[in-house]
Protein backbone atom coordinates (compact mmCIF):
# COMPACT_ATOMS: atom_id res chain seq x y z
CA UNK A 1 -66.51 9.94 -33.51
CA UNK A 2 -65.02 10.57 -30.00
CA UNK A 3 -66.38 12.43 -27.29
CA UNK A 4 -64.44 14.36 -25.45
CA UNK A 5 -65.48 14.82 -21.39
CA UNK A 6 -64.89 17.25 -19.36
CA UNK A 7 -66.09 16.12 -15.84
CA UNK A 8 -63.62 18.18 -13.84
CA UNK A 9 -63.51 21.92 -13.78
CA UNK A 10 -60.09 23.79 -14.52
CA UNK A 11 -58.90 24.26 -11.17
CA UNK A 12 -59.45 20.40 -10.35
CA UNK A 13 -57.46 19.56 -13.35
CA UNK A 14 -54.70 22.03 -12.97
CA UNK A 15 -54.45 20.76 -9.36
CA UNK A 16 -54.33 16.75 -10.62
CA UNK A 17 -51.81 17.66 -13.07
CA UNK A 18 -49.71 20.01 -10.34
CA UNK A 19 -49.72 16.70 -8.00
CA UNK A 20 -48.74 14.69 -10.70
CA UNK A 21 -45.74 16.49 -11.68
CA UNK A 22 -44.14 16.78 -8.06
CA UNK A 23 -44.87 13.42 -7.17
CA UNK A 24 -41.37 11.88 -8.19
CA UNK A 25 -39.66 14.64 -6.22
CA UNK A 26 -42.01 13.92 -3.36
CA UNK A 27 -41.03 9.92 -3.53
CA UNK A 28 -37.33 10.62 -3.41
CA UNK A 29 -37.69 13.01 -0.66
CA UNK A 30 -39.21 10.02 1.26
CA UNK A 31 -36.28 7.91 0.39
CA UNK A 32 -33.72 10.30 1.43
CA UNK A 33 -35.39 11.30 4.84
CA UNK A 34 -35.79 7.30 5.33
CA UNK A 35 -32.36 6.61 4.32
CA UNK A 36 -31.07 9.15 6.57
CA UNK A 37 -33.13 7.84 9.27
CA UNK A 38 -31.44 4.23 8.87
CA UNK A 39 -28.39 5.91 8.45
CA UNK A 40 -28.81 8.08 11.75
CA UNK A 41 -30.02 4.61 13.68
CA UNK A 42 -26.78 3.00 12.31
CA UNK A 43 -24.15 5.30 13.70
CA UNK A 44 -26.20 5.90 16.55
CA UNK A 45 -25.70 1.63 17.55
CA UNK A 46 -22.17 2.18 16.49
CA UNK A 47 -21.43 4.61 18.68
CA UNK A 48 -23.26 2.81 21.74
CA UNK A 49 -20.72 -0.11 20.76
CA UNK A 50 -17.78 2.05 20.52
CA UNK A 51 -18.90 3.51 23.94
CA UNK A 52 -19.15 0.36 25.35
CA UNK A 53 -16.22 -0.98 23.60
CA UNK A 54 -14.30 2.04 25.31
CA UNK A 55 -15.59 0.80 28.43
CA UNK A 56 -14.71 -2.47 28.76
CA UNK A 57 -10.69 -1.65 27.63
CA UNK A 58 -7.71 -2.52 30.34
CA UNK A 59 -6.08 0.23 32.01
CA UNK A 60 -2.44 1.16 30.98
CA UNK A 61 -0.38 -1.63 32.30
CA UNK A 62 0.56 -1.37 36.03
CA UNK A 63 4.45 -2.13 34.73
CA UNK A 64 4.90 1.35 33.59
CA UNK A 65 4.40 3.46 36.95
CA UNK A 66 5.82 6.97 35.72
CA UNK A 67 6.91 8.89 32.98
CA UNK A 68 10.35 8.25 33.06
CA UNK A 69 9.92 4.76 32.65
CA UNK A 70 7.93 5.32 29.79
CA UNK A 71 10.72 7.88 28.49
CA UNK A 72 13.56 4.52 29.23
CA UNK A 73 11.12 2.02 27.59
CA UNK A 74 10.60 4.84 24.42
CA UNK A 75 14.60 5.28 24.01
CA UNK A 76 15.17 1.62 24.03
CA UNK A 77 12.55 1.04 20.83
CA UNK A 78 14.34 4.04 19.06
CA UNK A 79 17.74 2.69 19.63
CA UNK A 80 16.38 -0.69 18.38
CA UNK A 81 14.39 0.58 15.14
CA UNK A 82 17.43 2.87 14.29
CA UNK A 83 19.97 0.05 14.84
CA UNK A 84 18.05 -1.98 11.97
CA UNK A 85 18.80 -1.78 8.67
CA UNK A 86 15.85 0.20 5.93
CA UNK A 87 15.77 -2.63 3.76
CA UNK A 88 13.38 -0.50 1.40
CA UNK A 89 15.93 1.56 0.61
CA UNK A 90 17.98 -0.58 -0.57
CA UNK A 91 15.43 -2.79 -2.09
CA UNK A 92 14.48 0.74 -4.20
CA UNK A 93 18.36 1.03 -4.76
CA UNK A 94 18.80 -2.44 -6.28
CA UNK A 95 15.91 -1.65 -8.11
CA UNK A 96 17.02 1.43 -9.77
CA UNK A 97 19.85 -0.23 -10.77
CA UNK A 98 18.75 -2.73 -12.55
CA UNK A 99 18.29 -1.83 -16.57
CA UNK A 100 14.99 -2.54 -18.03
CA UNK A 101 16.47 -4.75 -20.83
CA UNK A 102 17.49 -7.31 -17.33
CA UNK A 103 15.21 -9.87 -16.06
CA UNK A 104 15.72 -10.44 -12.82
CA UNK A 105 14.99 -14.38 -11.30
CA UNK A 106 16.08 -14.19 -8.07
CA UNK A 107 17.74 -11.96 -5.03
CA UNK A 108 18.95 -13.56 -2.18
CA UNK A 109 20.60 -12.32 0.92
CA UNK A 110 22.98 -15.21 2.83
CA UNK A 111 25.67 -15.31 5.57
CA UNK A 112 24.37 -12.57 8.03
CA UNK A 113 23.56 -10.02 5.39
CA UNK A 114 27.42 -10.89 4.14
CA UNK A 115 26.40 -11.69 0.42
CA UNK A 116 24.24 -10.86 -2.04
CA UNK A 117 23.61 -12.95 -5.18
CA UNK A 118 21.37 -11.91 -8.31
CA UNK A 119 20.32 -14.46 -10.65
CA UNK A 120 18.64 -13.17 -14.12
CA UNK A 121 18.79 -12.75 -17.55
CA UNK A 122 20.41 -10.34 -19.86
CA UNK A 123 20.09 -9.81 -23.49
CA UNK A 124 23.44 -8.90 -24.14
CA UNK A 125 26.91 -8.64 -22.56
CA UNK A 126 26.47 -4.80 -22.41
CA UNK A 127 23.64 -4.86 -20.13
CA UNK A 128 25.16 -7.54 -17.62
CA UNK A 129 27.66 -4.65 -17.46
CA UNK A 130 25.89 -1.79 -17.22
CA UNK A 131 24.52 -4.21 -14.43
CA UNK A 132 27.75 -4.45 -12.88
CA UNK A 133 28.69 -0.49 -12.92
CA UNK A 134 25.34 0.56 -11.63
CA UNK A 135 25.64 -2.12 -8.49
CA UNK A 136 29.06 -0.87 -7.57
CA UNK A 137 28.24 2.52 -7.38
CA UNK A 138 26.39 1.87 -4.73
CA UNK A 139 28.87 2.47 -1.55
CA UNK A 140 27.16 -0.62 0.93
CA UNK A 141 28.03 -3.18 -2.10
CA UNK A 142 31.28 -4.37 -3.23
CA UNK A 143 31.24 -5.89 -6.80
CA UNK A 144 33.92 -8.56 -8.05
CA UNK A 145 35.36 -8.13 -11.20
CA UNK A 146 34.22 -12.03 -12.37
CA UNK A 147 30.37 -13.06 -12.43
CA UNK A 148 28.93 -16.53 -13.93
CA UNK A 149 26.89 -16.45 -17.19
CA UNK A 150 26.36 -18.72 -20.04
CA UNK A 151 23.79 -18.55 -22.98
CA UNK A 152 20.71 -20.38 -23.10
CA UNK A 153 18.89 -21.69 -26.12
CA UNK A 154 16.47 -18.64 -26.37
CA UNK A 155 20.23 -16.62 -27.07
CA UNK A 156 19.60 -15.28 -23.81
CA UNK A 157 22.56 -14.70 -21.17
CA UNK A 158 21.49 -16.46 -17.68
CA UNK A 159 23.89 -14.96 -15.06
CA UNK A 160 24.87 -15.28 -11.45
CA UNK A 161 26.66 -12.13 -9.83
CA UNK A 162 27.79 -12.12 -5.98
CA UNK A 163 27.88 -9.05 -4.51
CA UNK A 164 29.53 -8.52 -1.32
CA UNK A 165 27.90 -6.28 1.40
CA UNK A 166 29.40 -3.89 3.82
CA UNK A 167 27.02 -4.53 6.35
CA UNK A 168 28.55 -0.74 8.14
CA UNK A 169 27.26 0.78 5.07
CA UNK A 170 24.01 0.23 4.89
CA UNK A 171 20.85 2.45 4.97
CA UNK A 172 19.75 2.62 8.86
């Protein structure tokens, strides 16, 4: 037989049970306004670093006196980025000539950006010339009609083609 208690009136227990009910909200409010406070102390000592960081920097260098030295010194690195050569582009070029049944080894550039020489592997004949017909329509290379292959044991074709480049032509 149980007994069954009743030692707190109904206002008691609908309070008790009320409490108990918000009390996970009421924990991860804590977190978050603690977590916010960490968080606020945190940027707060970064930007007192930053500040004193900023501080502590060198003034612009005493070398450059006015603006149109600056202008001189700004023409001169625009001359000399535009007078090199975008090797991305043509790295993307080579790239999207290359058939996906070739397996390229190797891509070397040699004798002042004179020659270019591809070493891979080709399943058949017709790709090493598909190869060959997408390289020379790019205008910067110059294709010969004769490139070195031979046929491994796998019945694959490992081949050798020199390209020459026309340095004037490429990608700037």
């Amino acid at each position: 037989m149980l007994f069954h208690l009743n030692l707190l009136d109904k206002d008691q227990k609908n309070h008790l049970h009320h409490i108990s009910n918000y009390r996970p909200l009421h924990l991860t409010a804590g977190v978050i306004i603690i977590g916010l406070a960490l968080l606020g102390f945190v940027t707060n000592t970064a930007r007192e670093k930053l500040n004193h960081s900023y501080e502590e920097l060198p003034s612009a260098p005493t070398s450059i006196k006015n603006i149109e030295q600056l202008n001189t010194k700004l023409q001169q690195l625009n001359s000399t980025q535009n007078s090199n050569v975008r090797w991305s582009q043509v790295l993307i070029d080579l790239a999207q000539a290359v058939p996906t049944s070739i397996h390229l080894d190797s891509l070397n550039i040699e004798k002042n950006h004179k020659l270019l020489e591809i070493n891979g592997q080709a399943l058949t004949l017709a790709d090493l010339d598909k190869l060959k017909n997408n390289l020379s329509k790019l205008n910067y290379l110059q294709i010969p009609q004769k490139y070195t292959y031979y046929l491994n044991t796998k019945n694959i074709l490992n081949f050798q083609l020199k390209a020459f480049i026309k340095t004037e032509l490429l990608p700037k």
